[in-house]
Protein backbone atom coordinates (compact mmCIF):
# COMPACT_ATOMS: atom_id res chain seq x y z
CA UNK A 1 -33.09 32.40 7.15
CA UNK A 2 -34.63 31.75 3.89
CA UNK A 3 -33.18 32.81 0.66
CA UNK A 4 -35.01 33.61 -2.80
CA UNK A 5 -32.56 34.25 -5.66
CA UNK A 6 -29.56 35.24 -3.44
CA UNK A 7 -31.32 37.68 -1.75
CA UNK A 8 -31.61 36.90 2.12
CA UNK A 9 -34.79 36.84 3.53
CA UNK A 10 -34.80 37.55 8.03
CA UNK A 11 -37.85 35.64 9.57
CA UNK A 12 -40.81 37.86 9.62
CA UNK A 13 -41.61 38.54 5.96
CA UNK A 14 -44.60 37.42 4.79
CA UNK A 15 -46.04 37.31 1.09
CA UNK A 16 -45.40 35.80 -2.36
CA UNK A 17 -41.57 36.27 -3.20
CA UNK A 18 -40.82 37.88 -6.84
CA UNK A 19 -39.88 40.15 -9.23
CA UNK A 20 -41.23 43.90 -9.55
CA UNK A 21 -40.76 45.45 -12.81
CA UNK A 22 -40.79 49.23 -12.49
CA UNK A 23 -42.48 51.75 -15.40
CA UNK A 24 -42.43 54.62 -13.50
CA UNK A 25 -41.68 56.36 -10.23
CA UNK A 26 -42.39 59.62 -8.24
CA UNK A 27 -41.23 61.36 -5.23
CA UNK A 28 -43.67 63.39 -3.36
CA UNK A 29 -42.43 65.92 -0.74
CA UNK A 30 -45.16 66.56 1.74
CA UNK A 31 -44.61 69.77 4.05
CA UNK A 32 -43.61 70.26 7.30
CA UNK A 33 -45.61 71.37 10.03
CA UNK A 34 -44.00 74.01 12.80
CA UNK A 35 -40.66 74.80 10.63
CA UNK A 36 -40.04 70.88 10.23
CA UNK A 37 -38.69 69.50 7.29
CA UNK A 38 -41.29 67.92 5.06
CA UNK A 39 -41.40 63.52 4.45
CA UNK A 40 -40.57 62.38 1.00
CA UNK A 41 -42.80 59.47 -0.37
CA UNK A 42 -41.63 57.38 -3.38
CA UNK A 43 -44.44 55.82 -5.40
CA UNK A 44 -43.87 53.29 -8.25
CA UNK A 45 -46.08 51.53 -10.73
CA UNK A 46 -44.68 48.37 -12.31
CA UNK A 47 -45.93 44.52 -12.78
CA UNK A 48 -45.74 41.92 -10.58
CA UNK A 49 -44.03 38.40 -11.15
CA UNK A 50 -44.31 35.71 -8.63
CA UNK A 51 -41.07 33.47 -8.58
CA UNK A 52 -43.23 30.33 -9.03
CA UNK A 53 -46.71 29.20 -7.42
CA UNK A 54 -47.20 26.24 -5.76
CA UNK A 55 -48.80 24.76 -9.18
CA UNK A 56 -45.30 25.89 -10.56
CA UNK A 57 -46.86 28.44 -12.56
CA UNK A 58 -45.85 31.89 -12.28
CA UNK A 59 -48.34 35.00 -11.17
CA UNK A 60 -48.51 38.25 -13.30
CA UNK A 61 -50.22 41.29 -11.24
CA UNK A 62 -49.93 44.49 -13.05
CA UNK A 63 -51.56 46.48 -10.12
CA UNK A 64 -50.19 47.00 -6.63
CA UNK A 65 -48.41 49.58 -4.81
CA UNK A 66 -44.90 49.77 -4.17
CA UNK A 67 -43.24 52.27 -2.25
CA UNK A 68 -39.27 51.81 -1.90
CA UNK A 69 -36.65 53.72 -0.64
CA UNK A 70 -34.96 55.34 -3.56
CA UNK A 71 -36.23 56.75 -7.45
CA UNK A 72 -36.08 53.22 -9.87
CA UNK A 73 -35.37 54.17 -13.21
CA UNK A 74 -37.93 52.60 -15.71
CA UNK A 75 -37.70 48.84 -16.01
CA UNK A 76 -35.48 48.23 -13.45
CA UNK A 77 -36.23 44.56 -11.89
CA UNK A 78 -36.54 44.72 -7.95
CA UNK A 79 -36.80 41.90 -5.96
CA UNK A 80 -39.96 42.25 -3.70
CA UNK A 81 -42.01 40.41 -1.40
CA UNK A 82 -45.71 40.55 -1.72
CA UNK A 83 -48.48 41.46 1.02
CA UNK A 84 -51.85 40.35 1.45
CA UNK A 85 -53.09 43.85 0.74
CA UNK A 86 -51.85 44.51 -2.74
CA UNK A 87 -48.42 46.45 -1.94
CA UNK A 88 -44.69 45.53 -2.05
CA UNK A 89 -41.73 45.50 -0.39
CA UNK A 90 -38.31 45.90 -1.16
CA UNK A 91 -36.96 42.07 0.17
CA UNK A 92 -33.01 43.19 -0.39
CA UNK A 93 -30.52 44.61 1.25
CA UNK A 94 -32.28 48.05 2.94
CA UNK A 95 -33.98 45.70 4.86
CA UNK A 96 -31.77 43.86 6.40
CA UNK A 97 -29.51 46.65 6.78
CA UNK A 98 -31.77 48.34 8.90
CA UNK A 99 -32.86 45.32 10.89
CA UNK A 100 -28.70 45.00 11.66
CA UNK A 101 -28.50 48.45 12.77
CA UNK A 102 -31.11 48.02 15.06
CA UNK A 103 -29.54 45.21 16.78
CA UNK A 104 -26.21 46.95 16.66
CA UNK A 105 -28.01 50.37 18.28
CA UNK A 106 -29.27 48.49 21.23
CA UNK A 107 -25.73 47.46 22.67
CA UNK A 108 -24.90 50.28 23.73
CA UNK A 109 -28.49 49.95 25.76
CA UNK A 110 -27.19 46.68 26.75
CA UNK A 111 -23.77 47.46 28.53
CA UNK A 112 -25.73 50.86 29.74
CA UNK A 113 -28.18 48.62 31.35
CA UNK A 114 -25.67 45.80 32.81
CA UNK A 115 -23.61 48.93 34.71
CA UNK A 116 -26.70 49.84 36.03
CA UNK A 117 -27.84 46.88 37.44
CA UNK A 118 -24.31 45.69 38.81
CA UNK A 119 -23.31 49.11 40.71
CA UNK A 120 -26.89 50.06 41.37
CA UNK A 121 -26.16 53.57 39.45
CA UNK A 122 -29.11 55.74 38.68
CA UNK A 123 -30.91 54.04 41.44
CA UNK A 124 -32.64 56.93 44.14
CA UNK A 125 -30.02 58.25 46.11
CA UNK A 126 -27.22 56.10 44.05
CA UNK A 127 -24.00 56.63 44.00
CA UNK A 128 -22.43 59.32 41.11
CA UNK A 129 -21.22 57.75 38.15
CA UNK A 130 -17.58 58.00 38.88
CA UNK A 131 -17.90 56.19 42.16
CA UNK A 132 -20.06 53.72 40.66
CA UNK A 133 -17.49 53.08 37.64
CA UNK A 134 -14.55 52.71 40.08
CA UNK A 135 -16.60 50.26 42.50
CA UNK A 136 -17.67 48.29 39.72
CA UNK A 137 -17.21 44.27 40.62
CA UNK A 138 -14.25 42.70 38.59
CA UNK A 139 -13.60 45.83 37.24
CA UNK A 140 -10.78 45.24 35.50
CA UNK A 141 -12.55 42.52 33.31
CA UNK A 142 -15.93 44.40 33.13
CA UNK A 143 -15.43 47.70 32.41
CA UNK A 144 -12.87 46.94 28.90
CA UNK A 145 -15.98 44.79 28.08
CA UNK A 146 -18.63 47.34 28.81
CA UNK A 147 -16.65 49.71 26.76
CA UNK A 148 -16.14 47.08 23.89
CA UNK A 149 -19.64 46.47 23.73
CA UNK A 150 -20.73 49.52 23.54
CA UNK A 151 -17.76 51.10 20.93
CA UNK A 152 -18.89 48.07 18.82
CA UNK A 153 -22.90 48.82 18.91
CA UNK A 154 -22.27 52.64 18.20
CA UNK A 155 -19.55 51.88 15.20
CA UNK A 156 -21.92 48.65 13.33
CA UNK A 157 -25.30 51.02 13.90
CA UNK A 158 -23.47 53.53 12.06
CA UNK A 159 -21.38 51.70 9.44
CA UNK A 160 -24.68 49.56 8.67
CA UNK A 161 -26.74 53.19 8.55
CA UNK A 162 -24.31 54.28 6.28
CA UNK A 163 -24.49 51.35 4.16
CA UNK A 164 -28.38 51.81 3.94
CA UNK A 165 -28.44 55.21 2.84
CA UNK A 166 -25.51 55.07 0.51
CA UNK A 167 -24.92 51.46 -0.57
């Protein structure tokens, strides 16, 4: 875990860390095919400012794209990462928010799969789920932790989605 200016960077970023100054944004609602409800696109222009080079001088790039999440009011300072093909992104919290609810979402996949696998449930010509849950081995241990695990998964995927959207 690396970390730029108290922001907390999750392996897998790549790019110059910095600053992006915003001038202007604007959303763009495309339409939906079919009845479906159209994407929204956020577009900003803004400058550029490397946190320091490796010379220790600092980089100024008035171009680039960024596209965040949400509308940035005019000169408000973002903290970005930058790519090798002139865009930005957002290297705060919407990122790792959504990287945590991922890994919350999938226990629930986790315990599903570990039932699975130790009753043989959903296997061809299986057993039905409720024999399967009451032959489950050390069942009085496992099942309270398969239903833990996946109460916890389902509650952090959506108390970190709704920190995402709203926080």
């Amino acid at each position: 875990m690396l970390s730029v200016r108290g922001v907390a960077l999750a392996a897998g970023y790549t790019g110059t860390p910095g600053t992006y100054t915003v001038e202007e944004c604007r959303e763009r609602y495309t339409a939906g095919g079919s009845g479906r409800h159209g994407s929204r696109t956020i577009s900003c222009t803004g400058t550029f400012r490397a946190a320091r080079d490796v010379d220790g001088a600092r980089t100024v790039n008035p171009f680039g794209a960024f596209h965040p999440g949400t509308v940035y009011p005019p000169g408000a300072r973002v903290p970005v990462r930058s790519g090798d093909d002139g865009t930005y992104t957002a290297a705060g919290r919407e990122q790792v928010w959504g990287r945590a609810a991922g890994v919350s979402g999938s226990l629930p996949m986790l315990a599903a799969g570990a039932f699975c696998l130790l009753t043989g449930f959903g296997a061809r010509r299986g057993r039905p789920f409720g024999e399967s849950w009451d032959g489950l081995p050390g069942g009085t241990v496992l099942r309270p932790l398969l239903l833990s695990v996946t109460g916890v998964g389902i509650l952090g995927a959506v108390v970190f989605l709704f920190l995402q959207h709203y926080g």
